[in-house]
PDB file of N, CA and C in Angstrom:
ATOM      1  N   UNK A   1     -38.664 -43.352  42.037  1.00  0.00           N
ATOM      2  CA  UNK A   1     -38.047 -42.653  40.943  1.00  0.00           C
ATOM      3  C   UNK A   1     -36.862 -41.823  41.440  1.00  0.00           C
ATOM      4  N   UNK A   2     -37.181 -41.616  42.642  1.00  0.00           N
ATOM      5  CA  UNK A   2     -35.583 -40.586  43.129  1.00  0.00           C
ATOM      6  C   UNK A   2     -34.634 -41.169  43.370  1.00  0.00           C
ATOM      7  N   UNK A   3     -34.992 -42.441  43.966  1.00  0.00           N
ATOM      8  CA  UNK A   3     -34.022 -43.411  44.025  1.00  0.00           C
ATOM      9  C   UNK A   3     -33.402 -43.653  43.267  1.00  0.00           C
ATOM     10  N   UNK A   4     -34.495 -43.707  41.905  1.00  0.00           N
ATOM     11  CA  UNK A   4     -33.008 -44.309  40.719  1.00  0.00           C
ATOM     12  C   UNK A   4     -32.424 -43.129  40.609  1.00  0.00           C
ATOM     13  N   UNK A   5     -32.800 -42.201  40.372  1.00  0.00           N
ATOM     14  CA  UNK A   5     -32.026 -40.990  40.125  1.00  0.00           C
ATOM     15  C   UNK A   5     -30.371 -40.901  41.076  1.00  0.00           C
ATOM     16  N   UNK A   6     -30.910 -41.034  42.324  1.00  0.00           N
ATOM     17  CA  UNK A   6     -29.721 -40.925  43.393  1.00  0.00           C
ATOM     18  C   UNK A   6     -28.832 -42.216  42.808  1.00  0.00           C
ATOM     19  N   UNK A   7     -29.170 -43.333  42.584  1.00  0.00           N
ATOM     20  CA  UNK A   7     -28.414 -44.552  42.159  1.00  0.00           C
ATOM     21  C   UNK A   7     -27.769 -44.442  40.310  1.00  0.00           C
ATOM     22  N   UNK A   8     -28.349 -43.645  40.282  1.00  0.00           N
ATOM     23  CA  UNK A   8     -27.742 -43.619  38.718  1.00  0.00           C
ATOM     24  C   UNK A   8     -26.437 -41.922  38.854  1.00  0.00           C
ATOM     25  N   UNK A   9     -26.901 -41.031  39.570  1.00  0.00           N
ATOM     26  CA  UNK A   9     -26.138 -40.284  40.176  1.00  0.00           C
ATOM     27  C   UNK A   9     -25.090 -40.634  40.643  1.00  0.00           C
ATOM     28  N   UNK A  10     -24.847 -41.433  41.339  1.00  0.00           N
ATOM     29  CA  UNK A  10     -23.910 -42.335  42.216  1.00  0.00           C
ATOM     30  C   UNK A  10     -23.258 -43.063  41.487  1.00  0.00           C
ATOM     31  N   UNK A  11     -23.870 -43.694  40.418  1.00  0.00           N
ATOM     32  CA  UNK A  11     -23.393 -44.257  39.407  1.00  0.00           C
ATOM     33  C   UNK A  11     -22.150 -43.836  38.251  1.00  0.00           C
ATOM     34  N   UNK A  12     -22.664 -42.545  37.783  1.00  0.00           N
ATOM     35  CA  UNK A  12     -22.361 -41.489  36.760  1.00  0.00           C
ATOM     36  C   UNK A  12     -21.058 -41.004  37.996  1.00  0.00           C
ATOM     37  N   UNK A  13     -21.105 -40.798  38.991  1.00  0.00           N
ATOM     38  CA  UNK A  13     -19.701 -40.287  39.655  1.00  0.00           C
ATOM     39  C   UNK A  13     -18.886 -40.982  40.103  1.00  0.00           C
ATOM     40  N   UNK A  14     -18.994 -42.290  40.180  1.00  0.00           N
ATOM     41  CA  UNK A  14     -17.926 -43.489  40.611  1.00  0.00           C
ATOM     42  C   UNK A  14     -17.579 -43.523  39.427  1.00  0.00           C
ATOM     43  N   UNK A  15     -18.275 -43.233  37.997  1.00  0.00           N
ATOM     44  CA  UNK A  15     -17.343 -43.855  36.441  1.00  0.00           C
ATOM     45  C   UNK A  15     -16.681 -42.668  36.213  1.00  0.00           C
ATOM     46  N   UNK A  16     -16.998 -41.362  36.580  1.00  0.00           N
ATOM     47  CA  UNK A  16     -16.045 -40.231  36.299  1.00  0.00           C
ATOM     48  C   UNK A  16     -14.845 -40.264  37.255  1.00  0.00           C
ATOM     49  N   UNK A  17     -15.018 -40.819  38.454  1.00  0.00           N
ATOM     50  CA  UNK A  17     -13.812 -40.835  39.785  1.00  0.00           C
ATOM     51  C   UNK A  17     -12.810 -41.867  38.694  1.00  0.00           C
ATOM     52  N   UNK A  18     -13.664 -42.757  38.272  1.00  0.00           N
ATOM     53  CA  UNK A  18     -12.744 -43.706  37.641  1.00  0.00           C
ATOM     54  C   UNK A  18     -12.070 -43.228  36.542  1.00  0.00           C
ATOM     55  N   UNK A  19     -12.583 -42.874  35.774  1.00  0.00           N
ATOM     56  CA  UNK A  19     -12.001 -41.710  34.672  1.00  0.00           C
ATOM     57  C   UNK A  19     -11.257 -41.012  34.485  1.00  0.00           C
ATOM     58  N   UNK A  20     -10.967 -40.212  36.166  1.00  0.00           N
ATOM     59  CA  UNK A  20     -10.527 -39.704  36.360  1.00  0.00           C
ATOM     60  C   UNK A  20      -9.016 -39.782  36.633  1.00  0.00           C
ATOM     61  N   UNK A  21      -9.275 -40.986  37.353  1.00  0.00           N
ATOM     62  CA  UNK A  21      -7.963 -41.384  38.043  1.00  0.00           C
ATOM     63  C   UNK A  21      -7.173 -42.013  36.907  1.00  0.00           C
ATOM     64  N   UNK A  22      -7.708 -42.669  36.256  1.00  0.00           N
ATOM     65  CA  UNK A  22      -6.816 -43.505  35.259  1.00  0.00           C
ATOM     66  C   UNK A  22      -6.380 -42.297  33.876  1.00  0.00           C
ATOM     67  N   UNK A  23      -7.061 -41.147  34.292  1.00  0.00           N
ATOM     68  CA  UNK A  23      -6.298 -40.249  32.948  1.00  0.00           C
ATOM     69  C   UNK A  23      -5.095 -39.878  33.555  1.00  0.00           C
ATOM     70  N   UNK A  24      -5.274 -39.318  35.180  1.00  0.00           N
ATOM     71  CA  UNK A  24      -4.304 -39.097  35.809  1.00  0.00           C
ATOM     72  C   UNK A  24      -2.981 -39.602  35.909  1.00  0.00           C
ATOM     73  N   UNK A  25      -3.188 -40.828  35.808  1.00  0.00           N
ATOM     74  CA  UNK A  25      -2.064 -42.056  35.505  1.00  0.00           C
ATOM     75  C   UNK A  25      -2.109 -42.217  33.937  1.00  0.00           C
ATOM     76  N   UNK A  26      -2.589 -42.226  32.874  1.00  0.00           N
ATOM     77  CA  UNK A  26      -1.587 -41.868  31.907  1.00  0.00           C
ATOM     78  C   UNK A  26      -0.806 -40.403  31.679  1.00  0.00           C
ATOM     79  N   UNK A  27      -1.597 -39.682  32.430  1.00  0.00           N
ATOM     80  CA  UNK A  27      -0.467 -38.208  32.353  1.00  0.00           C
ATOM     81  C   UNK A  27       0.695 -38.412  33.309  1.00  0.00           C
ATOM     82  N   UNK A  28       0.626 -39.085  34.618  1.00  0.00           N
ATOM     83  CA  UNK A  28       1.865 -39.097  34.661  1.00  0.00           C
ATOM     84  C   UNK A  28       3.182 -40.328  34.220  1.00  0.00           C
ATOM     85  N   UNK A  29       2.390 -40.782  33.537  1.00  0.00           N
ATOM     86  CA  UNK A  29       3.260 -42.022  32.759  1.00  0.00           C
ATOM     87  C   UNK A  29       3.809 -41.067  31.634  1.00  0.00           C
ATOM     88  N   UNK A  30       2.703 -40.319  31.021  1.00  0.00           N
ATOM     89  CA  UNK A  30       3.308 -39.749  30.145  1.00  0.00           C
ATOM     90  C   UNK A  30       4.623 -38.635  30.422  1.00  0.00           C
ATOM     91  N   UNK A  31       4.234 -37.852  31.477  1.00  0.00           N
ATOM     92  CA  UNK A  31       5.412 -37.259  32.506  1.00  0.00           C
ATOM     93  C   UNK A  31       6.859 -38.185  32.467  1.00  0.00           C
ATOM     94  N   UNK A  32       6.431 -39.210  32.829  1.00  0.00           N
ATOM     95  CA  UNK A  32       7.451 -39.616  32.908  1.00  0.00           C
ATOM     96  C   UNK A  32       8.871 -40.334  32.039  1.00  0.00           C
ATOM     97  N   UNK A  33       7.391 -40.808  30.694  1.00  0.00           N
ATOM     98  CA  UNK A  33       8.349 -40.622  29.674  1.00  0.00           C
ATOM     99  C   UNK A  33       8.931 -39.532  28.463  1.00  0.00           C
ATOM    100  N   UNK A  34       8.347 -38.704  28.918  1.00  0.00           N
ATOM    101  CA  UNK A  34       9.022 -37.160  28.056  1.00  0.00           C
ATOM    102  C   UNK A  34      10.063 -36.835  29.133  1.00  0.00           C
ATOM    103  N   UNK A  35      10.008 -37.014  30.340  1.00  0.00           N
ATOM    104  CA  UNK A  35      11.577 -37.263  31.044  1.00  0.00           C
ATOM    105  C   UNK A  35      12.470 -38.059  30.680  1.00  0.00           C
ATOM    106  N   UNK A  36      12.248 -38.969  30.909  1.00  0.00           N
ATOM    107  CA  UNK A  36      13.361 -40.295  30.271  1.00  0.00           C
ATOM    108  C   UNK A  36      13.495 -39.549  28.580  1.00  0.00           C
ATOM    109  N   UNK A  37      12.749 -39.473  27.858  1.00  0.00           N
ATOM    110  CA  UNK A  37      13.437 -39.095  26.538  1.00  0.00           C
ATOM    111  C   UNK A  37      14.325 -37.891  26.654  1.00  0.00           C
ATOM    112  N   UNK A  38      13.849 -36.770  27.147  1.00  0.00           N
ATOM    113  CA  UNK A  38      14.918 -35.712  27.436  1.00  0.00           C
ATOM    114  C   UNK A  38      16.114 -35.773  27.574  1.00  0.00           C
ATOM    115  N   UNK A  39      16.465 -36.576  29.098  1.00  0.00           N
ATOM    116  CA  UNK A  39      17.413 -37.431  29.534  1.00  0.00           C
ATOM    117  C   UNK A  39      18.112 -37.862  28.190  1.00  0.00           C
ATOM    118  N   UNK A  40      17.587 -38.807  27.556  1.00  0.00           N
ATOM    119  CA  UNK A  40      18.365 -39.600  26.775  1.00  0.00           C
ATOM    120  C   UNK A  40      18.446 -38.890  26.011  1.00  0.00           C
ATOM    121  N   UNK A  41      17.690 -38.026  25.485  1.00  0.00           N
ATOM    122  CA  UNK A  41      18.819 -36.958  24.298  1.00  0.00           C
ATOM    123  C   UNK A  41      19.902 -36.417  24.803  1.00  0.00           C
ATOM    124  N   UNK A  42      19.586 -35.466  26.405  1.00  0.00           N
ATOM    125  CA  UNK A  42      20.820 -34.969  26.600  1.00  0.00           C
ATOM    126  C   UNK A  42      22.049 -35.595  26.460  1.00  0.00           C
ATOM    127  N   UNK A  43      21.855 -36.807  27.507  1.00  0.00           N
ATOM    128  CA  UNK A  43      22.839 -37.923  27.195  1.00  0.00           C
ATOM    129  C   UNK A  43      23.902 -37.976  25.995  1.00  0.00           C
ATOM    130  N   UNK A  44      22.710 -38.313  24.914  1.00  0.00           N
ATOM    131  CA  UNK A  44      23.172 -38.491  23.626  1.00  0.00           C
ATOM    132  C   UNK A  44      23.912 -37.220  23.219  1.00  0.00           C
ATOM    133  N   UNK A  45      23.259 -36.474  23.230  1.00  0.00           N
ATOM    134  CA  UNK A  45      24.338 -34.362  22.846  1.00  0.00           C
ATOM    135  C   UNK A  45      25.551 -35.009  23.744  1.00  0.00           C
ATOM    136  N   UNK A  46      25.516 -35.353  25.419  1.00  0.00           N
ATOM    137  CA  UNK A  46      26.671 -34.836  25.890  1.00  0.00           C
ATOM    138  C   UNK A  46      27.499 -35.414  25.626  1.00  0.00           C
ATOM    139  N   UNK A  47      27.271 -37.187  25.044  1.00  0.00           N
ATOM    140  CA  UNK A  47      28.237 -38.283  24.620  1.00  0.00           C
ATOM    141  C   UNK A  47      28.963 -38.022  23.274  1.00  0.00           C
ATOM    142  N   UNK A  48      27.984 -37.085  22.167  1.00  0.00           N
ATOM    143  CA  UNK A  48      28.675 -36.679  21.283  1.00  0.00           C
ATOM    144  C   UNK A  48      29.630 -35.676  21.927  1.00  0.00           C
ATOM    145  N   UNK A  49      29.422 -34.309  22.233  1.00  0.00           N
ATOM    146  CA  UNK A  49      30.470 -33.991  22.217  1.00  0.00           C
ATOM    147  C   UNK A  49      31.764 -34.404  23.043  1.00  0.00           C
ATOM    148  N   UNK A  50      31.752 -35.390  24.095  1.00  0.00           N
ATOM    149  CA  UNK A  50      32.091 -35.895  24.564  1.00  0.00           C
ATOM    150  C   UNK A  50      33.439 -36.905  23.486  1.00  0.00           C
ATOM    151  N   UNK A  51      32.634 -37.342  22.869  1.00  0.00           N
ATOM    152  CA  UNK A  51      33.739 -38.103  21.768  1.00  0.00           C
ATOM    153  C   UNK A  51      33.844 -37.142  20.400  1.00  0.00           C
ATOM    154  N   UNK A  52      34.031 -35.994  20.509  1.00  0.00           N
ATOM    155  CA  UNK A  52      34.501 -35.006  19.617  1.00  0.00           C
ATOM    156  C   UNK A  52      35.418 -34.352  20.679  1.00  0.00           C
ATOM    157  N   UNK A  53      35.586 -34.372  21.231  1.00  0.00           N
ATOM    158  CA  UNK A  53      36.506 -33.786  22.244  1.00  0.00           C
ATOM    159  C   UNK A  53      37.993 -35.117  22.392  1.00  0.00           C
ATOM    160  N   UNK A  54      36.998 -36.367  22.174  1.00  0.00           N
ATOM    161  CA  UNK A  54      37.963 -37.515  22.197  1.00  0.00           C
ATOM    162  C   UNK A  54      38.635 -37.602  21.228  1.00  0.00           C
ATOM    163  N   UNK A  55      37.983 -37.398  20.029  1.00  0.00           N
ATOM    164  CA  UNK A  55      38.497 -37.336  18.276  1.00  0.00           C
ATOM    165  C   UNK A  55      39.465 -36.282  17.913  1.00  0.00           C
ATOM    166  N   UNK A  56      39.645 -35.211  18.880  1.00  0.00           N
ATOM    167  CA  UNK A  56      39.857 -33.924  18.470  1.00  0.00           C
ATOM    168  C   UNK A  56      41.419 -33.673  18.674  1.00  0.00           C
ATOM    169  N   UNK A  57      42.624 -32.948  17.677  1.00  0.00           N
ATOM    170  CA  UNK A  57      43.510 -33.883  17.536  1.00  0.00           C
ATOM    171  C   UNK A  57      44.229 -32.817  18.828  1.00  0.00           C
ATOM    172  N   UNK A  58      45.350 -32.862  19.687  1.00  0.00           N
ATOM    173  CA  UNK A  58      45.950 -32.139  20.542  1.00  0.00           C
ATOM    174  C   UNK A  58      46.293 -31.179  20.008  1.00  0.00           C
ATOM    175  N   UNK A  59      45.933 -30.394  21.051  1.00  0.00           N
ATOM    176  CA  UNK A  59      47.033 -29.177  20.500  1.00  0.00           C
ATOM    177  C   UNK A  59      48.572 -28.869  20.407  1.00  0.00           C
ATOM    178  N   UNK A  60      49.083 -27.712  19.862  1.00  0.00           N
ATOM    179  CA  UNK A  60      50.547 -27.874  19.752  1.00  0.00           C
ATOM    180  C   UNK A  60      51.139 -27.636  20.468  1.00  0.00           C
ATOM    181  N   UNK A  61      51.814 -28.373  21.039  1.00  0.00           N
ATOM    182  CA  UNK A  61      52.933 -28.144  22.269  1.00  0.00           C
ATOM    183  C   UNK A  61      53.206 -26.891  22.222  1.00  0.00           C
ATOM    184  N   UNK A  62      53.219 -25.596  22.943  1.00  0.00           N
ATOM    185  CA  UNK A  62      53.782 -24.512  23.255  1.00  0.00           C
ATOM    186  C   UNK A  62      55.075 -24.239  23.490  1.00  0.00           C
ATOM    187  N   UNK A  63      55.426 -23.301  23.091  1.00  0.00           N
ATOM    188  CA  UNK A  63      57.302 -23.120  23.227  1.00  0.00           C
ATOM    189  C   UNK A  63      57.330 -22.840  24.864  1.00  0.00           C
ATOM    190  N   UNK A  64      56.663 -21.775  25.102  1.00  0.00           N
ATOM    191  CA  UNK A  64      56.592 -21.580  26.857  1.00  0.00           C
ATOM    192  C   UNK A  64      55.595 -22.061  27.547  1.00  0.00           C
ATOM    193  N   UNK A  65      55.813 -23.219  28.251  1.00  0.00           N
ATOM    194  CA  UNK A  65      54.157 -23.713  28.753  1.00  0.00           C
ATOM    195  C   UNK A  65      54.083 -22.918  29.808  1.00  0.00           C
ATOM    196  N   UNK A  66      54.487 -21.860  30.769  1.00  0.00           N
ATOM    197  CA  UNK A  66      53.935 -21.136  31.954  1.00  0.00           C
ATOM    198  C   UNK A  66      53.619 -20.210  31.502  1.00  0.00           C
ATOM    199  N   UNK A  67      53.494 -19.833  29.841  1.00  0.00           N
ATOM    200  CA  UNK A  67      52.936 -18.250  29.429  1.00  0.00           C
ATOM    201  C   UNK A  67      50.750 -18.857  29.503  1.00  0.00           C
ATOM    202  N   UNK A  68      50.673 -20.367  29.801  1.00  0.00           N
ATOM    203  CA  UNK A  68      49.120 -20.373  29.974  1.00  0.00           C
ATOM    204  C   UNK A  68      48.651 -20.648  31.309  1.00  0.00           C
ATOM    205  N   UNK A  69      49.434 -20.289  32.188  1.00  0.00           N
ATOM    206  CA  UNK A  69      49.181 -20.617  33.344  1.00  0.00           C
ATOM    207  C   UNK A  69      48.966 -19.239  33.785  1.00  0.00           C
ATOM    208  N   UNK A  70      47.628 -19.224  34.995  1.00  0.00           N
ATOM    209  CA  UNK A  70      46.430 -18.166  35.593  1.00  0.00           C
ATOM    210  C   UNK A  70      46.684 -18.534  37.009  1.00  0.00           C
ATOM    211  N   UNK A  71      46.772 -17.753  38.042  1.00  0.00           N
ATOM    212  CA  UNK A  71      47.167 -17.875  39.070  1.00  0.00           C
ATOM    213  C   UNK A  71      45.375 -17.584  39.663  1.00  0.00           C
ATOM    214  N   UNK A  72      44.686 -18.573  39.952  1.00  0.00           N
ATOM    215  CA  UNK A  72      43.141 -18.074  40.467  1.00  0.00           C
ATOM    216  C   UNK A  72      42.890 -18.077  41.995  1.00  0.00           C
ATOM    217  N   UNK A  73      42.391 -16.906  42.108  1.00  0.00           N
ATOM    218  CA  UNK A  73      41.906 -16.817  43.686  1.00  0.00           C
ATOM    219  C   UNK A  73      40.834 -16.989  43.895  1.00  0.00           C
ATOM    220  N   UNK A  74      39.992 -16.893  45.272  1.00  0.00           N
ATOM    221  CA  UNK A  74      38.485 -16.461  45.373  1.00  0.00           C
ATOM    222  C   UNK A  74      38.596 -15.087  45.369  1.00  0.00           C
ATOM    223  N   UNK A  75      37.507 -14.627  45.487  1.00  0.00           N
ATOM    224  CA  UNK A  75      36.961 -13.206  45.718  1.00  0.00           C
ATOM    225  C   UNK A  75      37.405 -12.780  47.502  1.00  0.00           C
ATOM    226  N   UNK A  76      37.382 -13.356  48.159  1.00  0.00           N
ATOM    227  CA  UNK A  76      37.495 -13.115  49.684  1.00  0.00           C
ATOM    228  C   UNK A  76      39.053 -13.539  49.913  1.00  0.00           C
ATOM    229  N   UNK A  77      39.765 -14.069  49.327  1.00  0.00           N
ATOM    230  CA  UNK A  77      41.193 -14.369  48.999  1.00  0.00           C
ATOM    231  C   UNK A  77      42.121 -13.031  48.537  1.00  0.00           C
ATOM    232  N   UNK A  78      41.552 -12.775  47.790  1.00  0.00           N
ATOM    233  CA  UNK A  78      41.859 -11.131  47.345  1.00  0.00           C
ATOM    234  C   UNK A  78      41.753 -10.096  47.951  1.00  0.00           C
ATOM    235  N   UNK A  79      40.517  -9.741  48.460  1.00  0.00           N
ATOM    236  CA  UNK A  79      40.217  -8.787  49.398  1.00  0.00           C
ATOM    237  C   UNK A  79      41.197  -8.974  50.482  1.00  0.00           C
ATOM    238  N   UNK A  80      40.855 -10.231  50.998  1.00  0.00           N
ATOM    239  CA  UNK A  80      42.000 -10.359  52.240  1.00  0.00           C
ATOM    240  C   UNK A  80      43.468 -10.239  52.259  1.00  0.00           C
ATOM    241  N   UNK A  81      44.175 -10.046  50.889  1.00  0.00           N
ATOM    242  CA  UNK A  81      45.278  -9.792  50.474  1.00  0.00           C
ATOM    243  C   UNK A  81      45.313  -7.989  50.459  1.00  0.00           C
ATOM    244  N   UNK A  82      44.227  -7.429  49.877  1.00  0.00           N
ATOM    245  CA  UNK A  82      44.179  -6.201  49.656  1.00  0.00           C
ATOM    246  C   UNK A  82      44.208  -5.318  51.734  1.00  0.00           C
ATOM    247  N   UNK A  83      43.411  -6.047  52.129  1.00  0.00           N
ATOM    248  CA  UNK A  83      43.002  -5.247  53.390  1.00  0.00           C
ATOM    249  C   UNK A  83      43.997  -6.105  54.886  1.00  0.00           C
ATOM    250  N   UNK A  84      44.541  -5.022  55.324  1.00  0.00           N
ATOM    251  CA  UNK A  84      45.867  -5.768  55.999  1.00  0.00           C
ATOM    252  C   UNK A  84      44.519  -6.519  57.458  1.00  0.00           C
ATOM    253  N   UNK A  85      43.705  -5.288  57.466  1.00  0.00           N
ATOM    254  CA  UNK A  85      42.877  -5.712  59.053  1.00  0.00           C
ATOM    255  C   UNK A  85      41.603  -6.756  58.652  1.00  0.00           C
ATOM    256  N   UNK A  86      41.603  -7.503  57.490  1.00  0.00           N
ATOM    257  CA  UNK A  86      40.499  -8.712  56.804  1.00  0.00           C
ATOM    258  C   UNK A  86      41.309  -9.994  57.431  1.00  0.00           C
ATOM    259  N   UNK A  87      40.613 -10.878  58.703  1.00  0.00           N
ATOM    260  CA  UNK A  87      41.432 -11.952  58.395  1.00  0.00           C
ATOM    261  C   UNK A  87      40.268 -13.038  57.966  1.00  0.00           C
ATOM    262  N   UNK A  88      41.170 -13.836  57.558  1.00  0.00           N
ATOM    263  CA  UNK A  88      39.804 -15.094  56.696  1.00  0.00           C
ATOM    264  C   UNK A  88      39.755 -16.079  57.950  1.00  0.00           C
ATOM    265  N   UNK A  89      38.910 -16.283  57.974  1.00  0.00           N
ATOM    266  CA  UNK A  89      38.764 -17.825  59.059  1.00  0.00           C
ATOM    267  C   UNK A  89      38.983 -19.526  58.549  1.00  0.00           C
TER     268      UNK A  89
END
Protein backbone atom coordinates (compact mmCIF):
# COMPACT_ATOMS: atom_id res chain seq x y z
CA UNK A 1 0.00 0.00 0.00
CA UNK A 2 2.93 2.52 0.44
CA UNK A 3 4.11 1.66 -2.57
CA UNK A 4 1.23 2.71 -4.39
CA UNK A 5 1.13 5.67 -2.50
CA UNK A 6 4.94 6.53 -3.35
CA UNK A 7 3.98 5.55 -7.16
CA UNK A 8 0.95 7.54 -7.37
CA UNK A 9 2.99 10.42 -5.53
CA UNK A 10 5.51 10.22 -8.17
CA UNK A 11 2.89 10.14 -10.41
CA UNK A 12 0.82 13.34 -9.30
CA UNK A 13 4.44 15.27 -9.54
CA UNK A 14 5.73 14.31 -12.96
CA UNK A 15 1.92 15.61 -14.24
CA UNK A 16 2.36 18.87 -12.24
CA UNK A 17 6.32 19.21 -13.53
CA UNK A 18 4.46 18.76 -16.75
CA UNK A 19 1.96 21.34 -16.10
CA UNK A 20 4.11 23.23 -15.18
CA UNK A 21 6.41 23.61 -17.79
CA UNK A 22 4.00 23.86 -20.57
CA UNK A 23 2.12 26.90 -18.70
CA UNK A 24 5.50 28.32 -18.58
CA UNK A 25 5.74 28.19 -22.30
CA UNK A 26 2.47 29.61 -22.99
CA UNK A 27 3.41 32.61 -20.76
CA UNK A 28 6.27 33.14 -22.52
CA UNK A 29 4.74 32.84 -25.94
CA UNK A 30 2.38 34.99 -24.60
CA UNK A 31 5.39 37.47 -23.58
CA UNK A 32 6.27 37.38 -26.60
CA UNK A 33 3.41 38.26 -28.42
CA UNK A 34 2.25 41.36 -26.39
CA UNK A 35 5.86 42.37 -27.57
CA UNK A 36 5.51 41.98 -31.13
CA UNK A 37 2.04 43.78 -30.82
CA UNK A 38 3.51 46.75 -28.95
CA UNK A 39 6.18 46.94 -31.49
CA UNK A 40 3.73 47.01 -34.18
CA UNK A 41 1.64 49.66 -32.78
CA UNK A 42 4.54 51.76 -32.10
CA UNK A 43 5.57 51.23 -35.53
CA UNK A 44 2.25 52.07 -36.73
CA UNK A 45 2.06 55.72 -34.34
CA UNK A 46 5.64 56.32 -35.67
CA UNK A 47 4.73 55.65 -39.50
CA UNK A 48 1.77 57.86 -39.03
CA UNK A 49 3.33 60.61 -37.89
CA UNK A 50 5.97 59.98 -40.00
CA UNK A 51 3.69 60.55 -43.15
CA UNK A 52 2.03 63.62 -41.53
CA UNK A 53 5.20 65.15 -41.40
CA UNK A 54 5.41 63.90 -45.20
CA UNK A 55 1.85 65.44 -45.99
CA UNK A 56 2.61 68.53 -44.13
CA UNK A 57 2.83 71.48 -46.47
CA UNK A 58 6.52 73.56 -46.14
CA UNK A 59 6.95 76.22 -44.50
CA UNK A 60 7.37 79.81 -45.74
CA UNK A 61 10.47 80.72 -47.02
CA UNK A 62 11.85 83.36 -44.56
CA UNK A 63 12.95 86.82 -45.63
CA UNK A 64 16.27 86.30 -43.44
CA UNK A 65 17.23 82.67 -43.33
CA UNK A 66 20.34 83.28 -40.70
CA UNK A 67 17.78 85.02 -38.23
CA UNK A 68 17.03 80.75 -37.47
CA UNK A 69 20.25 79.75 -37.18
CA UNK A 70 21.68 78.67 -33.25
CA UNK A 71 25.22 78.47 -32.94
CA UNK A 72 25.33 75.02 -30.43
CA UNK A 73 28.08 74.05 -28.21
CA UNK A 74 28.67 71.32 -25.59
CA UNK A 75 28.69 72.15 -22.07
CA UNK A 76 32.64 71.55 -21.72
CA UNK A 77 33.04 73.65 -25.05
CA UNK A 78 31.83 76.61 -23.19
CA UNK A 79 33.40 76.33 -20.05
CA UNK A 80 36.57 75.90 -21.93
CA UNK A 81 35.91 79.12 -23.76
CA UNK A 82 34.97 80.78 -20.42
CA UNK A 83 38.22 79.53 -18.39
CA UNK A 84 41.54 80.61 -20.14
CA UNK A 85 43.55 77.64 -17.80
CA UNK A 86 40.54 74.61 -19.03
CA UNK A 87 42.18 72.85 -21.88
CA UNK A 88 39.91 70.14 -23.59
CA UNK A 89 41.71 67.04 -24.72
Amino acid sequence: MVKSFIRQAKSDNARLEAETARLAGEQECSIAQIKAMEAGAQLKEQQGKTDAIVKAPPPPPSSSPSSDVVELTSDSEASAREDPHCRSR
